[in-house]
N, C-alpha and C. Protein backbone atom coordinates (compact mmCIF):
# COMPACT_ATOMS: atom_id res chain seq x y z
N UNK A 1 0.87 23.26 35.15
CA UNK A 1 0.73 23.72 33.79
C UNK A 1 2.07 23.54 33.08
N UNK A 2 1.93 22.93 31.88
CA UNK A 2 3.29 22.74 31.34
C UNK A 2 3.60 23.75 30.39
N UNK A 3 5.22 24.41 30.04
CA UNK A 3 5.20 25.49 29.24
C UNK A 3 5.97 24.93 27.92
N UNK A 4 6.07 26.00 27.21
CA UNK A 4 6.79 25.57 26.23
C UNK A 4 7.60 26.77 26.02
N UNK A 5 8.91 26.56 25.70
CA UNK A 5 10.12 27.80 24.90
C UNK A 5 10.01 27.77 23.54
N UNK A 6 9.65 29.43 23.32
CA UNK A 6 9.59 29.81 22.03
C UNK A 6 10.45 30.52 21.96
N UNK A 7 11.00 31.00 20.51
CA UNK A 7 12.15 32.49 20.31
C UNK A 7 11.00 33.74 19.21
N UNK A 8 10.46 34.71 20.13
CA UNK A 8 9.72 35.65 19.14
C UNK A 8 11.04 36.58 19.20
N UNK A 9 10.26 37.56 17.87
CA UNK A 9 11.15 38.70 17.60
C UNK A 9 9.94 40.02 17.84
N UNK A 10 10.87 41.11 18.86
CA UNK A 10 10.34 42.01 19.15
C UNK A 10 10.92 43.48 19.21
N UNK A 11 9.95 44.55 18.37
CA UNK A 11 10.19 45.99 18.96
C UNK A 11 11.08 46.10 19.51
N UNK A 12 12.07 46.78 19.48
CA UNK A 12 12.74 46.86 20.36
C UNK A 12 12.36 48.27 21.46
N UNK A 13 11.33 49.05 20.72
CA UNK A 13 10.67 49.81 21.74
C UNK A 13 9.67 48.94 22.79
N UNK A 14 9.14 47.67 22.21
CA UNK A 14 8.35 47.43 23.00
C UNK A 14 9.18 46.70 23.93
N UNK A 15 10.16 46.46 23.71
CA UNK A 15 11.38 45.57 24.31
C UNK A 15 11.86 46.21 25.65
N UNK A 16 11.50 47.48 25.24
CA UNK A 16 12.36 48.58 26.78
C UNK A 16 10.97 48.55 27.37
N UNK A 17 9.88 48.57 27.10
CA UNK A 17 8.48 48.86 28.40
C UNK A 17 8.14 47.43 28.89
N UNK A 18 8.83 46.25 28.17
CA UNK A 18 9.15 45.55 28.64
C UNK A 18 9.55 45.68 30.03
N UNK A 19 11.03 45.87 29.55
CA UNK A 19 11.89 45.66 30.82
C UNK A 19 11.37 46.83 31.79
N UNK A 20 10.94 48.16 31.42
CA UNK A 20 10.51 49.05 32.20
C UNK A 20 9.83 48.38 33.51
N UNK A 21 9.01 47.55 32.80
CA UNK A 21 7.72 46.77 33.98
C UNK A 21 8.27 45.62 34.48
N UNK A 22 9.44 45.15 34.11
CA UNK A 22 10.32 44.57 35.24
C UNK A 22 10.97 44.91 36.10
N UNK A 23 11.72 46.31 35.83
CA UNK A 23 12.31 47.29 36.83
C UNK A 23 11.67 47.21 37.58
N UNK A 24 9.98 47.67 37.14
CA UNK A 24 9.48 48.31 38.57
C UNK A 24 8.55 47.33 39.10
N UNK A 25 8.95 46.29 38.86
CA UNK A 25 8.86 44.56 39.57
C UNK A 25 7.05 44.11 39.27
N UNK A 26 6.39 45.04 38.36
CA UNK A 26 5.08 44.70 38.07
C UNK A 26 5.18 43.18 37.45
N UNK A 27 6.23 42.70 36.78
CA UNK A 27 6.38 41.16 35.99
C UNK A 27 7.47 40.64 37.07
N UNK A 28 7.66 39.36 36.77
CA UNK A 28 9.14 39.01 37.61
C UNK A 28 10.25 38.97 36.55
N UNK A 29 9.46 38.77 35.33
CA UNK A 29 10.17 39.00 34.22
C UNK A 29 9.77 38.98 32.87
N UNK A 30 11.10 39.14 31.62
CA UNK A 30 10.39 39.01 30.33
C UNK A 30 9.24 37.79 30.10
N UNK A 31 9.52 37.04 30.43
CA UNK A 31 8.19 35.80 30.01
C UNK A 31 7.80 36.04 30.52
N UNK A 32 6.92 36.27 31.91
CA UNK A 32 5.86 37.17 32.05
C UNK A 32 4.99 37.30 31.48
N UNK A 33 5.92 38.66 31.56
CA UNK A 33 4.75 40.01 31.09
C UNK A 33 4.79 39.96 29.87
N UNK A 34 5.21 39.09 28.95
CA UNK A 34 4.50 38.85 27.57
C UNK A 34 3.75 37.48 27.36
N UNK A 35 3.99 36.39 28.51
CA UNK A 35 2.63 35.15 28.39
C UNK A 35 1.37 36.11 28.83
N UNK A 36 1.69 36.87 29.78
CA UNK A 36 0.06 37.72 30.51
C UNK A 36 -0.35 38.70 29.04
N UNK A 37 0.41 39.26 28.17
CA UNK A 37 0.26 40.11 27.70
C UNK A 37 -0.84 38.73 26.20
N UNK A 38 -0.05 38.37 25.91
CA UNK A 38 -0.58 37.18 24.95
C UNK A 38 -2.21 36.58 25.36
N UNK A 39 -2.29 36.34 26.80
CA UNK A 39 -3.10 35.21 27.17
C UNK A 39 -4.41 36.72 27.26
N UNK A 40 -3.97 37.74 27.61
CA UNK A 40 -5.04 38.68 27.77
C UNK A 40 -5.78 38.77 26.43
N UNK A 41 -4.68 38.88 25.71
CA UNK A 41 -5.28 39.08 24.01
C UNK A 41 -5.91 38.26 23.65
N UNK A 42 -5.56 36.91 23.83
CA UNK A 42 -6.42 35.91 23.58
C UNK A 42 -8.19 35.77 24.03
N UNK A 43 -7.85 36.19 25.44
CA UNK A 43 -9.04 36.31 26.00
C UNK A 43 -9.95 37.65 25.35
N UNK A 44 -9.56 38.51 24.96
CA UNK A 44 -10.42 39.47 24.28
C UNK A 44 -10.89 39.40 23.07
N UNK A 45 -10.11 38.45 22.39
CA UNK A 45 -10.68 37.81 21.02
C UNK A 45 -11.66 36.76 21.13
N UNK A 46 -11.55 35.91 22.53
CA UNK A 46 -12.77 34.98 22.30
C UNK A 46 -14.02 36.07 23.09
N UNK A 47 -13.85 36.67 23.46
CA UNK A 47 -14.93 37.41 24.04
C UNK A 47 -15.51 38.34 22.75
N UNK A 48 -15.21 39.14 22.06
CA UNK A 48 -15.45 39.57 20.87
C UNK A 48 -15.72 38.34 19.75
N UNK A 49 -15.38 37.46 19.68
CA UNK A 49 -15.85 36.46 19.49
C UNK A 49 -17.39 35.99 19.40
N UNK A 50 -17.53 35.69 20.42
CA UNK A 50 -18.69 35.50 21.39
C UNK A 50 -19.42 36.53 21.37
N UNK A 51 -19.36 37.90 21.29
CA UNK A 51 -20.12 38.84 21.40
C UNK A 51 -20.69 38.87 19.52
N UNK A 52 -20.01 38.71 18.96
CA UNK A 52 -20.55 38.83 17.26
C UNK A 52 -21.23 37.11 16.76
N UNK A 53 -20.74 36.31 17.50
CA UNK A 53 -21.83 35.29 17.39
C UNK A 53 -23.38 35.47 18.40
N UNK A 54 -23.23 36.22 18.98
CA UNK A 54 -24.38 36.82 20.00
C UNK A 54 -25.47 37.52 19.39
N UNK A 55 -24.42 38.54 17.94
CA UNK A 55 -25.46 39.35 17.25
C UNK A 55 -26.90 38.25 16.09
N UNK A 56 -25.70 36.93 15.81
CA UNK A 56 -26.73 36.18 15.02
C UNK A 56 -28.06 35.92 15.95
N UNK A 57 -28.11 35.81 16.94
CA UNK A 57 -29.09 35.14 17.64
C UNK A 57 -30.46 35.58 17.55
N UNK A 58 -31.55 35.18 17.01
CA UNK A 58 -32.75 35.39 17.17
C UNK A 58 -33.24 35.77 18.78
N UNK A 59 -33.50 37.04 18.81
CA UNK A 59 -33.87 38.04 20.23
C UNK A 59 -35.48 37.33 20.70
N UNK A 60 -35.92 37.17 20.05
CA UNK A 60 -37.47 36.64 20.18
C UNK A 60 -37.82 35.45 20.19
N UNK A 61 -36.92 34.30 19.86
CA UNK A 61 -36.51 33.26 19.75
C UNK A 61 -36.29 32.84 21.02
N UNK A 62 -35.09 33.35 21.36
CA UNK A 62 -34.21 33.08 22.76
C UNK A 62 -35.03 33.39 23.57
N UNK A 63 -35.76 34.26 23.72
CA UNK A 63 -36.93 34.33 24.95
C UNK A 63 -37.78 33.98 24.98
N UNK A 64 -38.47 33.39 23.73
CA UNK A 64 -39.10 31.86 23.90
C UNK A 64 -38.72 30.94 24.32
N UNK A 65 -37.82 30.42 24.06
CA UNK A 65 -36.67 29.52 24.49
C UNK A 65 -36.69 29.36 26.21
N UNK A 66 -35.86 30.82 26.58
CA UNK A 66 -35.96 30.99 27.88
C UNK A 66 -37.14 31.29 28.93
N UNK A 67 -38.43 31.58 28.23
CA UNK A 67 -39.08 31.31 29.07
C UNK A 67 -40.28 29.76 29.06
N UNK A 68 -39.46 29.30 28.30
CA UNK A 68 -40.76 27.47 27.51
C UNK A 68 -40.78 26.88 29.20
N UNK A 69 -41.54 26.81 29.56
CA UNK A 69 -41.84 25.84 30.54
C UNK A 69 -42.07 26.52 31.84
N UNK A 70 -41.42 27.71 31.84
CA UNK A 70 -41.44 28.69 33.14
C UNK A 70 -43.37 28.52 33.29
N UNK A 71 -43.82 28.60 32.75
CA UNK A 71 -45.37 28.95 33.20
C UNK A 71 -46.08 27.90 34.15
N UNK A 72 -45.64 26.52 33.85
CA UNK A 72 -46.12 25.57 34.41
C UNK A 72 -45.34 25.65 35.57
N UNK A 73 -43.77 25.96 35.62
CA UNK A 73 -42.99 26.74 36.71
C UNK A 73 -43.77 27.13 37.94
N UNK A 74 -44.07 28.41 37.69
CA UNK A 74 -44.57 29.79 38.27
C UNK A 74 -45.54 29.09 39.01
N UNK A 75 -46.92 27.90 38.75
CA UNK A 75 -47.62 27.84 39.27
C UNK A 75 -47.02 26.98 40.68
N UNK A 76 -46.26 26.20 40.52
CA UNK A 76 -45.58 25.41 42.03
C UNK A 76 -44.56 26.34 43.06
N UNK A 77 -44.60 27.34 42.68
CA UNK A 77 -43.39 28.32 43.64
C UNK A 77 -44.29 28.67 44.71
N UNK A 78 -43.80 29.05 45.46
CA UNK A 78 -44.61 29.42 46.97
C UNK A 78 -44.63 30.63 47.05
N UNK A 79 -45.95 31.17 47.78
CA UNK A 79 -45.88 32.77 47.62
C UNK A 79 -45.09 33.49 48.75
N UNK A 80 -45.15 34.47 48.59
CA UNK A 80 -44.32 35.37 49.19
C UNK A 80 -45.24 36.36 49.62
């Protein structure tokens, strides 16, 4: 994975729980625990994301959808 060097400007409160969580060796260091802190956020925005494009979806639709063809399905499965 290739990185890149940026210069942000930060809190300087958030600057000490920073380093706090380097002390106590949870990061190995400042870049770190603010790429993990970044990449998490990211990931919760495409998931919220995804969850409000979820609300457009036709409910009755999609399970038409998901079940189109199952019937002709059902009849070749082996019983149990």
């Amino acid at each position: 994975m290739s990185t890149a060097k940026i210069a942000i400007t930060i809190d300087d409160k958030l600057v000490q729980k920073i380093d706090s969580l380097v002390e106590k060796r949870i990061f190995p260091n400042r870049s770190r625990a603010i790429q993990e802190a970044v990449s998490e956020k990211l990931l919760r925005l495409d998931k919220s994301r995804l969850a409000k494009e979820c609300l457009h979806l036709d409910k009755a639709f999609e399970q038409q959808l998901s079940e189109m063809g199952l019937d002709s399905e059902v009849e070749s499965w082996p019983e149990y």
